[in-house]
N, C-alpha and C. Protein backbone atom coordinates (compact mmCIF):
# COMPACT_ATOMS: atom_id res chain seq x y z
N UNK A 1 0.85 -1.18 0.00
CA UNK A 1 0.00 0.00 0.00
C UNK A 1 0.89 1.24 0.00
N UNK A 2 0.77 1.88 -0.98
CA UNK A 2 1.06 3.27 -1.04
C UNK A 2 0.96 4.37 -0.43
N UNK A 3 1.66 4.86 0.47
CA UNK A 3 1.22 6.42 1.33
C UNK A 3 0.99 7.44 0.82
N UNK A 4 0.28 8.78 0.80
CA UNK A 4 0.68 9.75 0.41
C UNK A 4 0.23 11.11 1.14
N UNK A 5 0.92 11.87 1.74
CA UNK A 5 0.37 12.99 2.81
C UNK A 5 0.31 13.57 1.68
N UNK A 6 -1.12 14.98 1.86
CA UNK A 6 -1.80 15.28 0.41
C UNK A 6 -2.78 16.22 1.18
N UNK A 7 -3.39 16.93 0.40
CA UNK A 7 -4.93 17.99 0.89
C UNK A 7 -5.65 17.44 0.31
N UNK A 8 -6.86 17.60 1.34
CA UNK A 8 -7.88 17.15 1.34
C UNK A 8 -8.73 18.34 1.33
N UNK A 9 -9.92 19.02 0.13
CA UNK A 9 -10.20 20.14 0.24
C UNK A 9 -11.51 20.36 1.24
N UNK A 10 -11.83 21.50 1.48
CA UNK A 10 -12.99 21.60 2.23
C UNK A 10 -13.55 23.31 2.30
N UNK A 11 -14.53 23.56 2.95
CA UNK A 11 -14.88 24.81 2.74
C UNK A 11 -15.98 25.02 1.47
N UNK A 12 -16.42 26.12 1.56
CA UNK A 12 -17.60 26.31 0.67
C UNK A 12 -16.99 26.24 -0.96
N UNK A 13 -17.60 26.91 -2.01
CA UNK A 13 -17.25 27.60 -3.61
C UNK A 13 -16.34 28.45 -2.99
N UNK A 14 -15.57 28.47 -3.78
CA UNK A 14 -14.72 29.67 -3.84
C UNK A 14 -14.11 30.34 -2.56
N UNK A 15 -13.99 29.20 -1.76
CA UNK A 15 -13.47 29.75 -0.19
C UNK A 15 -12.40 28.52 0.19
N UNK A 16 -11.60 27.90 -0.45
CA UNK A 16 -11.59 26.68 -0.12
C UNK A 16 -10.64 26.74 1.14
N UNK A 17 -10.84 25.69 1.97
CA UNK A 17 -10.32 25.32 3.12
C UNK A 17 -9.19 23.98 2.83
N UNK A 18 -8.22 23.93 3.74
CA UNK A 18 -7.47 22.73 3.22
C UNK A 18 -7.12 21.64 4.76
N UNK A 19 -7.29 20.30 4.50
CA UNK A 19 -6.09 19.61 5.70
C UNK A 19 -5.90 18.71 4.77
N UNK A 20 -4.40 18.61 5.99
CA UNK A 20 -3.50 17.99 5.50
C UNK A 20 -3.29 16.47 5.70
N UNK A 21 -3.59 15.40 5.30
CA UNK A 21 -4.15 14.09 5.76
C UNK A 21 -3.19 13.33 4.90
N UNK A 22 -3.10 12.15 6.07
CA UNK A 22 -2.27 10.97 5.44
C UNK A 22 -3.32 9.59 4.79
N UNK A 23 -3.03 9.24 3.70
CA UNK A 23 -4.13 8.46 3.01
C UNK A 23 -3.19 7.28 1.83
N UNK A 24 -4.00 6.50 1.73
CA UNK A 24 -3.74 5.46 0.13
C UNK A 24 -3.64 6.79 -0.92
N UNK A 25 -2.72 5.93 -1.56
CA UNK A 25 -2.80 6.99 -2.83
C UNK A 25 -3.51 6.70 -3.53
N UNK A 26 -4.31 5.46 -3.36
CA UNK A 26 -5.81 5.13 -4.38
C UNK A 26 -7.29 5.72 -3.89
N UNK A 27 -7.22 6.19 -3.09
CA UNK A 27 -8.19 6.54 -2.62
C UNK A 27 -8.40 8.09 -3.05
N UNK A 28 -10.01 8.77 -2.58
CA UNK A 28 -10.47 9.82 -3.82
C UNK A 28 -10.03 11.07 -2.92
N UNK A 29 -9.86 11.87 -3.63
CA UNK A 29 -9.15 13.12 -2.77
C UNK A 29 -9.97 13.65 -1.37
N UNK A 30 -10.98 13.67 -1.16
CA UNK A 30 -12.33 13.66 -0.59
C UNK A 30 -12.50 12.51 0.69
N UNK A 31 -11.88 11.52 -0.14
CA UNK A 31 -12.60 10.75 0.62
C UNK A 31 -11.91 9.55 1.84
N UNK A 32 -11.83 8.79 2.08
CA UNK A 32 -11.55 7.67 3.01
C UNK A 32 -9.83 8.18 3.18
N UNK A 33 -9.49 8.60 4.62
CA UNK A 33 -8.02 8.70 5.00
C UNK A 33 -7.49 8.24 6.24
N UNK A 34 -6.63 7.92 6.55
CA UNK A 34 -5.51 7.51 8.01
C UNK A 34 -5.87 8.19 8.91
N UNK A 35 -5.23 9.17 8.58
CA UNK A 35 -4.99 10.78 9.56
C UNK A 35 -4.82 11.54 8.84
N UNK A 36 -5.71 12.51 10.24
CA UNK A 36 -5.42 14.16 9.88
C UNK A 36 -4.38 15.05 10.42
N UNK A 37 -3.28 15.02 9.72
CA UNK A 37 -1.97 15.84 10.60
C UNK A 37 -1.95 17.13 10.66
N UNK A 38 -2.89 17.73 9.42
CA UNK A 38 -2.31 19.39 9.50
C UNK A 38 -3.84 20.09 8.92
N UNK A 39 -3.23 21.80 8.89
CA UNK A 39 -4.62 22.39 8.17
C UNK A 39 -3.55 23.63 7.32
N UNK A 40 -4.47 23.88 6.03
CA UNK A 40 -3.76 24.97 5.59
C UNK A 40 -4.87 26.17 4.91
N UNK A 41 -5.20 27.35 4.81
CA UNK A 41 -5.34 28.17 4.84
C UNK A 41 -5.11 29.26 4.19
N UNK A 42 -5.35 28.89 2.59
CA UNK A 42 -4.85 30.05 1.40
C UNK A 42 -5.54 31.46 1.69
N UNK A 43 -6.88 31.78 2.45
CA UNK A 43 -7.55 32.64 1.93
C UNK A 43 -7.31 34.11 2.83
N UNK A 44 -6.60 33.42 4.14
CA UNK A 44 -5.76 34.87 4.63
C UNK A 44 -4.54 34.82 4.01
N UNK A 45 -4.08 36.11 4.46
CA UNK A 45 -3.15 37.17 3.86
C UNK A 45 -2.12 37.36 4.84
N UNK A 46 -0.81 36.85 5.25
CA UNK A 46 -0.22 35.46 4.61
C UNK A 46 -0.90 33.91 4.70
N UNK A 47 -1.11 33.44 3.98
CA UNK A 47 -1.34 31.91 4.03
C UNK A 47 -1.67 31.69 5.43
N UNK A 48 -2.19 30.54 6.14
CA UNK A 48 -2.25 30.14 7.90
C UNK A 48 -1.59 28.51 7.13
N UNK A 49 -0.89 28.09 8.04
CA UNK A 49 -0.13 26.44 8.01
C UNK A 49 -0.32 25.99 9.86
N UNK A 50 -0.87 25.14 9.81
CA UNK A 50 -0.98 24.24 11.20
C UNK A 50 -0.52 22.73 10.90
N UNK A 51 0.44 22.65 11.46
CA UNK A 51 0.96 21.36 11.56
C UNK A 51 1.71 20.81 12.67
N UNK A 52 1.15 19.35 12.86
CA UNK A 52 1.47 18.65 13.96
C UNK A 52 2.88 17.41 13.54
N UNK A 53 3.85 18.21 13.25
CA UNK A 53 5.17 18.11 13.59
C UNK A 53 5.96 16.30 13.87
N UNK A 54 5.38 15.99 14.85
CA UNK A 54 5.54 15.24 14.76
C UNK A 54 4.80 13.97 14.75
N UNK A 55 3.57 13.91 14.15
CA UNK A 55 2.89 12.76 13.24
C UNK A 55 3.40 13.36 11.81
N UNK A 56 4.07 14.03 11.41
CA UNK A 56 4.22 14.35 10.20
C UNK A 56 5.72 13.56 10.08
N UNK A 57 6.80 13.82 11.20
CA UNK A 57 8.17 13.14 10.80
C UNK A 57 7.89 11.59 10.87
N UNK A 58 6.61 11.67 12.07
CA UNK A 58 6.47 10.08 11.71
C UNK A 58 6.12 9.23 10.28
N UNK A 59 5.22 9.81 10.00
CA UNK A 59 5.15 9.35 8.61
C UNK A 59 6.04 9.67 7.62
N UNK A 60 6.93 10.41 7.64
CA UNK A 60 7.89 10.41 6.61
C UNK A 60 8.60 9.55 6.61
N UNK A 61 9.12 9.34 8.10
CA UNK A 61 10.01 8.02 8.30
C UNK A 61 9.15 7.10 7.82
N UNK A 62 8.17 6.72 7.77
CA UNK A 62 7.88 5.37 7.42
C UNK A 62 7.66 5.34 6.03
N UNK A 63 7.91 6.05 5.30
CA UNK A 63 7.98 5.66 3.69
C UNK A 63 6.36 6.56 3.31
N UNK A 64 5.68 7.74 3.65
CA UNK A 64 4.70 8.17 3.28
C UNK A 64 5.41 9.54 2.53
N UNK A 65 4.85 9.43 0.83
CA UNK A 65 5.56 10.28 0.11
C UNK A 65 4.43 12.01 0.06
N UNK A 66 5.24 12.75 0.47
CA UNK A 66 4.32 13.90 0.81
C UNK A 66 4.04 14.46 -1.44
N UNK A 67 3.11 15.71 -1.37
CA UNK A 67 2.87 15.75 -2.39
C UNK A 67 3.76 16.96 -3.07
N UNK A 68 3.66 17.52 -4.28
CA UNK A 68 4.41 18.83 -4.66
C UNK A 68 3.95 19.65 -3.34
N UNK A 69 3.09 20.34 -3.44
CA UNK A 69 2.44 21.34 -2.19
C UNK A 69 2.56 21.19 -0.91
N UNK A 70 2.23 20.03 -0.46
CA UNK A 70 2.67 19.60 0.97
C UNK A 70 3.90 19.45 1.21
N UNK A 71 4.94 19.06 -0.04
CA UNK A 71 6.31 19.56 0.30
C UNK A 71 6.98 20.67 0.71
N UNK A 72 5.89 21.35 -0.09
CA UNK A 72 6.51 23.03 0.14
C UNK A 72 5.78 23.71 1.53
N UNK A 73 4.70 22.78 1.92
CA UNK A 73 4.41 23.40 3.14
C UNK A 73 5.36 22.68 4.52
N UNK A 74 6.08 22.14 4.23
CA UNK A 74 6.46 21.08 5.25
C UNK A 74 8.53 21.96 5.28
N UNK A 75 8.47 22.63 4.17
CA UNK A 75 9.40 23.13 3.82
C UNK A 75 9.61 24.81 4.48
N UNK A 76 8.44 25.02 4.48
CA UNK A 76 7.88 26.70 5.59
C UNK A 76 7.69 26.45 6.48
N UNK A 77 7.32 25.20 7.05
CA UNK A 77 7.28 24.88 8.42
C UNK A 77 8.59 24.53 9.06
N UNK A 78 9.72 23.80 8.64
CA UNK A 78 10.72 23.36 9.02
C UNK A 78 10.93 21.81 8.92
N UNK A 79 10.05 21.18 8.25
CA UNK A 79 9.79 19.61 8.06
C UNK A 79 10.57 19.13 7.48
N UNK A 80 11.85 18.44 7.44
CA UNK A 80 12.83 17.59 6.63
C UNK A 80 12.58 16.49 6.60
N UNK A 81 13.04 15.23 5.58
CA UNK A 81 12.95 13.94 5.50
C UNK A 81 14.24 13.65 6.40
């Protein structure tokens, strides 16, 4: 089984809300996940990033491949592999 930490969207039209969840990579963006490690927050002014640090190194260590975006948020946060 394939890992992949990824957003999961939420929030109304045109407001979107984000977390950050560990899931199958077969599974629908929406839908069925592990955990919820983080939240992110495009629509203030700077960005908002909440992340729980360490369920996040945990899963890296274990072979869960984060996504383009969640890289780069894990990258503003201070998150290394």
């Amino acid at each position: 089984m394939a890992v992949k930490i990824r957003l999961r969207r939420m929030g109304q039209k045109k407001a979107p809300y984000y977390r950050i969840i560990v899931a199958d990579s077969k599974a629908p963006r929406d839908g069925k996940f592990i955990e919820e490690i983080g939240t992110y927050d495009p629509n203030t002014d700077p960005s908002t990033f909440k992340v729980n640090e360490e369920a996040a190194k945990k899963w890296l260590s274990n072979g869960a491949q984060p996504t383009e975006i969640v890289s780069k948020i894990f990258k503003i946060v201070g998150i290394t592999k």
